[in-house]
Protein backbone atom coordinates (compact mmCIF):
# COMPACT_ATOMS: atom_id res chain seq x y z
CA UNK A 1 -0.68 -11.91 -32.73
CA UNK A 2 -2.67 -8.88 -30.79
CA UNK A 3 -0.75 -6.84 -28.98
CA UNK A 4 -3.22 -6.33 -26.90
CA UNK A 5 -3.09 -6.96 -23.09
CA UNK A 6 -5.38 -10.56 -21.81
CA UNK A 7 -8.72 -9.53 -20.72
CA UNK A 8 -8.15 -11.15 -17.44
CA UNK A 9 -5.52 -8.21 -16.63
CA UNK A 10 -7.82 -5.32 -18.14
CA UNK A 11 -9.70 -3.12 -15.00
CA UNK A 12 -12.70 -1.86 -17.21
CA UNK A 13 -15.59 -0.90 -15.50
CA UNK A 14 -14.37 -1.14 -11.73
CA UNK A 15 -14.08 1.36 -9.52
CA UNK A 16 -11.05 1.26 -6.83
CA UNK A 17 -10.52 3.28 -4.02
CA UNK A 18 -6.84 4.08 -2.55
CA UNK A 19 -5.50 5.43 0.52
CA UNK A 20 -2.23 7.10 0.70
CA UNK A 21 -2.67 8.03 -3.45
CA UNK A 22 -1.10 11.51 -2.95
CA UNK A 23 2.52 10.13 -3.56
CA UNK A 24 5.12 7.19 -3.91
CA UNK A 25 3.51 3.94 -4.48
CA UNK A 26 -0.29 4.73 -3.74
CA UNK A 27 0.08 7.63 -6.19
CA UNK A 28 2.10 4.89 -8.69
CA UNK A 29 -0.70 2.59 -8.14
CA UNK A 30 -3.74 4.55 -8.49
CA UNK A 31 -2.44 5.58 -11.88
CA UNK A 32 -1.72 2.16 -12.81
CA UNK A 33 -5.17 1.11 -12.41
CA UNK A 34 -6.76 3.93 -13.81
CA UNK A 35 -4.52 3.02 -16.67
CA UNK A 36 -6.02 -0.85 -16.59
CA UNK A 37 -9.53 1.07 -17.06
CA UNK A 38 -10.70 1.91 -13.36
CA UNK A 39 -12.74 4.57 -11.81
CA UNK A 40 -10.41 5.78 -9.10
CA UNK A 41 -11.32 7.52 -6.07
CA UNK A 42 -7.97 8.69 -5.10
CA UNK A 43 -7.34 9.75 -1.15
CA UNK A 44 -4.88 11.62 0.98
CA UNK A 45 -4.28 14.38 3.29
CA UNK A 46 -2.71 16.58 0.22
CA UNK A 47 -6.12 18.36 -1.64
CA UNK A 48 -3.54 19.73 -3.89
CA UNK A 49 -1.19 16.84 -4.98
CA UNK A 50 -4.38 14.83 -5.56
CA UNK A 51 -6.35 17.50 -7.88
CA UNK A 52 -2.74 16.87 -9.73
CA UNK A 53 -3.22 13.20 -10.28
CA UNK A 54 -6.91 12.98 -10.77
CA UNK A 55 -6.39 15.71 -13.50
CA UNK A 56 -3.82 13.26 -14.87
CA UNK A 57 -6.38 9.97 -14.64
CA UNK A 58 -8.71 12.22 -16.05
CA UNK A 59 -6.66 12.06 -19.14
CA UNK A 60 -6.47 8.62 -19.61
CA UNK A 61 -11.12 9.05 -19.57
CA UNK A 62 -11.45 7.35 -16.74
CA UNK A 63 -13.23 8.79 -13.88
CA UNK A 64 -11.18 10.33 -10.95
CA UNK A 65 -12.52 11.55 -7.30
CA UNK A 66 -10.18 13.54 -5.03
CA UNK A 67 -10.92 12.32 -1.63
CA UNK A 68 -9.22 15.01 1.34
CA UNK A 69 -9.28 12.32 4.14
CA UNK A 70 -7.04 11.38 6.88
CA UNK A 71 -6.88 8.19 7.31
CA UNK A 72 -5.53 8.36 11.23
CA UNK A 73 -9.79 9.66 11.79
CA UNK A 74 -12.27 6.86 11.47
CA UNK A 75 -14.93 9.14 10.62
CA UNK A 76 -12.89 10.70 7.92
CA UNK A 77 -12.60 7.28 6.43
CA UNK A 78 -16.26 6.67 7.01
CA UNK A 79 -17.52 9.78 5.14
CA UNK A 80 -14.68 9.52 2.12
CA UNK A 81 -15.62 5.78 1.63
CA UNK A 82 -19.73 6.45 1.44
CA UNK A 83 -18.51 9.88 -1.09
CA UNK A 84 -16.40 7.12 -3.40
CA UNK A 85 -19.46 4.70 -3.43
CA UNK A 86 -21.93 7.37 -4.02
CA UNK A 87 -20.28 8.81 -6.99
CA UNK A 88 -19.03 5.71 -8.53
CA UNK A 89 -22.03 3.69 -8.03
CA UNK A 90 -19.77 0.68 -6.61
CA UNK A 91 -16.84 -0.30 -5.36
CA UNK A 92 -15.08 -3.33 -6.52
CA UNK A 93 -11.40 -2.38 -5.51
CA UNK A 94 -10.14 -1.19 -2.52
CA UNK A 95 -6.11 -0.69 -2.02
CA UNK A 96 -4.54 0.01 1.71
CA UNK A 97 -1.63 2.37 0.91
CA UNK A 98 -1.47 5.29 3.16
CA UNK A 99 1.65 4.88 6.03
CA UNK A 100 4.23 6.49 7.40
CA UNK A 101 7.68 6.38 9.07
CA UNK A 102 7.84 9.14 12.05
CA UNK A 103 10.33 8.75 14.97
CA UNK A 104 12.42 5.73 14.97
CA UNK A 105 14.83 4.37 17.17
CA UNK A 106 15.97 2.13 19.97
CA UNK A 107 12.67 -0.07 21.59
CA UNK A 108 13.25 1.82 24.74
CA UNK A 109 13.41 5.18 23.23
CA UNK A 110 10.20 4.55 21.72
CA UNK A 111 7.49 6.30 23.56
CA UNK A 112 3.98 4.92 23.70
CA UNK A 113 2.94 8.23 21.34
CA UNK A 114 5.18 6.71 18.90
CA UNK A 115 3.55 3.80 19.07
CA UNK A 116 -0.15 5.23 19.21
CA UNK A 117 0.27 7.30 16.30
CA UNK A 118 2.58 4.59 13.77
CA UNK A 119 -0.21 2.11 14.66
CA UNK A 120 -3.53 4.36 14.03
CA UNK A 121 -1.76 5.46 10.24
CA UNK A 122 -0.16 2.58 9.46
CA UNK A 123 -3.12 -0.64 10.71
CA UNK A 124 -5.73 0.89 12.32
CA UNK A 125 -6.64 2.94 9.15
CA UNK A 126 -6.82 -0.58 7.32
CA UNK A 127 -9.36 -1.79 9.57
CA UNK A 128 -11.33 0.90 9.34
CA UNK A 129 -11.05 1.22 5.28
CA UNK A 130 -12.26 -2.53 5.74
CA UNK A 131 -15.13 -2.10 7.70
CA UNK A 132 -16.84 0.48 6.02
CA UNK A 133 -15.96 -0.56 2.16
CA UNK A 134 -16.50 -4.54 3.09
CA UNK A 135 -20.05 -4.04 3.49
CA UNK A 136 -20.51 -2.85 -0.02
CA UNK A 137 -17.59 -5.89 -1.04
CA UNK A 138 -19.93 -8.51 0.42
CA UNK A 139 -23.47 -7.64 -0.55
CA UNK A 140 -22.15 -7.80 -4.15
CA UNK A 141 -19.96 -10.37 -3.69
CA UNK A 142 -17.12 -9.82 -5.45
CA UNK A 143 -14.10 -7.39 -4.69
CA UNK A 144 -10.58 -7.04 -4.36
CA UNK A 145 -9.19 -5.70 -0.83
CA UNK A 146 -4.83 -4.96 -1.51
CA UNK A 147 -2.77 -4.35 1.48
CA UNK A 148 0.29 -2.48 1.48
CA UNK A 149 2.57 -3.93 3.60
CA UNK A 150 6.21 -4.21 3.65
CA UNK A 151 8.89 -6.55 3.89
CA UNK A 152 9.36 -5.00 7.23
CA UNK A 153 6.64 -7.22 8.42
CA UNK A 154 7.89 -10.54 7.58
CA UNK A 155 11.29 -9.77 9.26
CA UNK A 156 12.78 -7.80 12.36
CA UNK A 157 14.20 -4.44 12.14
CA UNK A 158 15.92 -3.04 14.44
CA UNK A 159 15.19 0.57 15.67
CA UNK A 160 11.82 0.32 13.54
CA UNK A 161 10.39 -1.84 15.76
CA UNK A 162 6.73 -0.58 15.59
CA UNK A 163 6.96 0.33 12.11
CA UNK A 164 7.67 -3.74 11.56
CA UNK A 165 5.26 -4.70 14.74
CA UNK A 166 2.36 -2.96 12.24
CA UNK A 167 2.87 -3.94 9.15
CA UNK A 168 3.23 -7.62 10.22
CA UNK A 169 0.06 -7.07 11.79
CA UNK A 170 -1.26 -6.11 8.54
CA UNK A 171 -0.12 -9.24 7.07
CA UNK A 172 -1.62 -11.42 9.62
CA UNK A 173 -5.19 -9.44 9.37
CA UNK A 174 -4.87 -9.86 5.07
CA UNK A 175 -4.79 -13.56 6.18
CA UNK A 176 -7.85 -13.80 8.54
CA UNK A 177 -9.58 -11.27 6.44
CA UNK A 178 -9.18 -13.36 3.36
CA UNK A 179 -9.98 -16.29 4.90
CA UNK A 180 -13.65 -14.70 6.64
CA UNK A 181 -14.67 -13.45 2.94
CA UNK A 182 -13.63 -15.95 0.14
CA UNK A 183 -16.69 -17.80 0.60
CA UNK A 184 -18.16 -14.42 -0.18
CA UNK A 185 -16.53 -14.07 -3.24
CA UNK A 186 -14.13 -11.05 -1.61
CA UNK A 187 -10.55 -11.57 -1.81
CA UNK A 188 -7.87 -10.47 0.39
CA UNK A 189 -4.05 -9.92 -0.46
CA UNK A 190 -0.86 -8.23 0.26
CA UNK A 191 1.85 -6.82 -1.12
CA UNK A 192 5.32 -6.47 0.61
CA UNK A 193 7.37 -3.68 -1.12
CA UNK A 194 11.26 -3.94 -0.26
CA UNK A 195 13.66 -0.81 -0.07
CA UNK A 196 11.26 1.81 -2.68
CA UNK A 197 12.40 5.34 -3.59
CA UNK A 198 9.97 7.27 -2.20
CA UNK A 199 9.83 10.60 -0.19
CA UNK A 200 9.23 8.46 2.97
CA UNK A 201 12.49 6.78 2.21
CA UNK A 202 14.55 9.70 0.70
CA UNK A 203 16.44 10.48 3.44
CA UNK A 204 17.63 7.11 3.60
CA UNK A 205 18.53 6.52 -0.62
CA UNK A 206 19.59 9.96 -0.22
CA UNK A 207 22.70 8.63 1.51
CA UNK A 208 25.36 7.18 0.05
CA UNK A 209 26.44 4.83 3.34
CA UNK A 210 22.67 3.57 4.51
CA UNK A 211 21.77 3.04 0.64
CA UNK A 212 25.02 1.04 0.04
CA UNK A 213 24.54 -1.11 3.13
CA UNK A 214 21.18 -2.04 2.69
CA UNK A 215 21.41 -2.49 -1.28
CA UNK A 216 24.22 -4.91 -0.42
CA UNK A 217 21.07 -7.39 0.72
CA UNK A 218 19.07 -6.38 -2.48
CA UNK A 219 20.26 -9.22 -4.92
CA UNK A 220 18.32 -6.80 -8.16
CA UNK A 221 21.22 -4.12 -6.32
CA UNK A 222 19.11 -0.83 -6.40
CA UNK A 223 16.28 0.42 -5.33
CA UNK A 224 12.76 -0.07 -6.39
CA UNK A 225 10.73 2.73 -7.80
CA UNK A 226 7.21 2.99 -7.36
CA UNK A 227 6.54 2.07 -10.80
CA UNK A 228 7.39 -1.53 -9.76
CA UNK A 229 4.80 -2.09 -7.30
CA UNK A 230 1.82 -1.38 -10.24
CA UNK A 231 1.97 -4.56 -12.01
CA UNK A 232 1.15 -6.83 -8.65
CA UNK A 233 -1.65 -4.03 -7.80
CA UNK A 234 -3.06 -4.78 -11.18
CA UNK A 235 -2.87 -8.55 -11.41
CA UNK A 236 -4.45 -8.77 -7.66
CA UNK A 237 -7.29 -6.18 -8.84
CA UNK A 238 -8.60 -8.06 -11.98
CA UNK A 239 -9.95 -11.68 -12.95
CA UNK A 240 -5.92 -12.95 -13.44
CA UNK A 241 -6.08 -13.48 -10.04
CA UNK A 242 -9.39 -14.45 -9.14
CA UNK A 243 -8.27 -17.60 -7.39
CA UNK A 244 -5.79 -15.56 -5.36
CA UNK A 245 -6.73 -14.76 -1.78
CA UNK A 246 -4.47 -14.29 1.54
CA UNK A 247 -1.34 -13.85 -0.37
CA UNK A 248 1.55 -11.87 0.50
CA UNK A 249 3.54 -11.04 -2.64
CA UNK A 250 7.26 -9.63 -2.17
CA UNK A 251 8.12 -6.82 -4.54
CA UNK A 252 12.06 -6.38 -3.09
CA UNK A 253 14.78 -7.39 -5.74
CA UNK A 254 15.30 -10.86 -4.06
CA UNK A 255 15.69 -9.46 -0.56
CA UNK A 256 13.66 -11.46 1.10
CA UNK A 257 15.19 -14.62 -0.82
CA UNK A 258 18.84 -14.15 1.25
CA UNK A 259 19.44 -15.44 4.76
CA UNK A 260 19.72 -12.45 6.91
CA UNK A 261 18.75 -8.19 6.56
CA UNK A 262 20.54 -5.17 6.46
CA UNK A 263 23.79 -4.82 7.71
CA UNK A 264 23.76 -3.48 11.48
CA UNK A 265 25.77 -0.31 10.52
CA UNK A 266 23.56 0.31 7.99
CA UNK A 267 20.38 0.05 10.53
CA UNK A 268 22.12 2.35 12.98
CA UNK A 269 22.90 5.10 10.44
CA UNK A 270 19.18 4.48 9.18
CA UNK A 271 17.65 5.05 12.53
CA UNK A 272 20.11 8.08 13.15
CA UNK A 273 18.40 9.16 9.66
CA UNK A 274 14.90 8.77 10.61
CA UNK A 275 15.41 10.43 13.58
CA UNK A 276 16.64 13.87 12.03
């Protein structure tokens, strides 16, 4: 018997583009698909940590673009998509990762700049990936668009309010988004990463109290590691999937299996966490 992988899972010959590649899962998942055989145009904000893992696709003889970009500035977006296509010669994979967790607390501590800026990172930069890279999706119809969600957007958490209000909203555009462009041959899906290890979530894992409460709704009891998020980027990239569109696929340990969420001592030292 071959050992080796099923052709429907192998990536060679696309080219993907990822946001948020610098670190945690974006970085995890930009390797993994360089690893499946993709071209990878890798962006961030970090010029540094991403000459680091384009040197390391580079390796593996694939090709590897390091994008500066901030994704909060449309134009940025604009300009690092047309680079990725220009040097690549396509685009056939584009994957939604960049985000971030900033203040957090009570709704009415929130202020409307906490909102604004949680928002324009963690959705509007989505759109705005989508509306310059679906073009190029479309007129060759074929391509795989991967959201990163979370499992914060299928349920309510307290004092993260607009961290879940977003990333639902991401869910619900993967949705309409998928259903606009199958007929083009584009597909559309999500994935909704539980409780990772990441340095977004450090400060929470980091402590022994908020990481016991909230693995105590984690039936796999620990914490992912961006490593486990790869193989769902992979499957929804290549032809395994090809009849896949609109899907939101949880990668949490069986959270989202159990009735309820995190403990509401664990939430309030999390939000006491997040808010230094």
């Amino acid at each position: 018997m071959s050992s080796q992988p099923s052709p429907s899972f192998s990536l060679d010959g696309k080219n993907a583009f990822v946001t948020g590649a610098s670190r945690g899962i974006g970085r995890a998942i930009a390797l993994g698909l360089a690893e499946a055989g993709a071209n990878v145009a890798a962006v961030a904000r970090s010029t540094d940590a991403l000459a680091e893992l384009t040197a390391e696709i580079g390796k593996l003889s694939r090709t590897a673009l390091a994008l500066t970009c901030d994704v909060a500035d449309a134009d940025q977006i604009g300009l690092a998509v047309a680079d990725a296509h220009a040097e690549l010669g396509s685009l056939d994979i584009v994957v939604n990762c960049a985000g971030e967790i900033a203040h957090a607390g009570p709704f009415l501590d929130l202020t409307a700049e906490d909102w604004r800026r949680l928002f324009q990172v963690n959705f509007e930069s989505v759109l705005h990936v989508c509306r310059v890279a679906g073009p190029h999706l479309l007129d060759q119809r074929g391509g795989s668009v991967i959201n990163v969600s979370s499992v914060a957007g299928t349920n309510g958490v307290p004092f993260f309010s607009h961290y879940a209000a977003a990333k639902a909203a991401m869910i619900s555009f993967t949705r309409s988004l998928a259903a606009e462009w199958a007929a083009r041959g584009v597909r559309v899906n999500a994935l909704t990463p539980g409780w990772v290890s990441t340095d977004l979530t450090h400060g929470f894992h980091a402590d022994p109290g908020v990481s016991e409460g909230l693995l105590g709704q984690v039936p796999a009891g620990r914490w992912g590691e961006p490593e486990d998020v790869v193989g769902a980027a992979v499957y929804l990239a290549g032809d395994a999937a090809r009849f896949v569109t609109g899907a939101c696929l949880a990668i949490d340990g069986g959270m989202t299996a159990t009735a309820g969420g995190p403990p509401m001592i664990a939430l309030l030292q999390l939000g006491r966490i997040a808010n230094g």
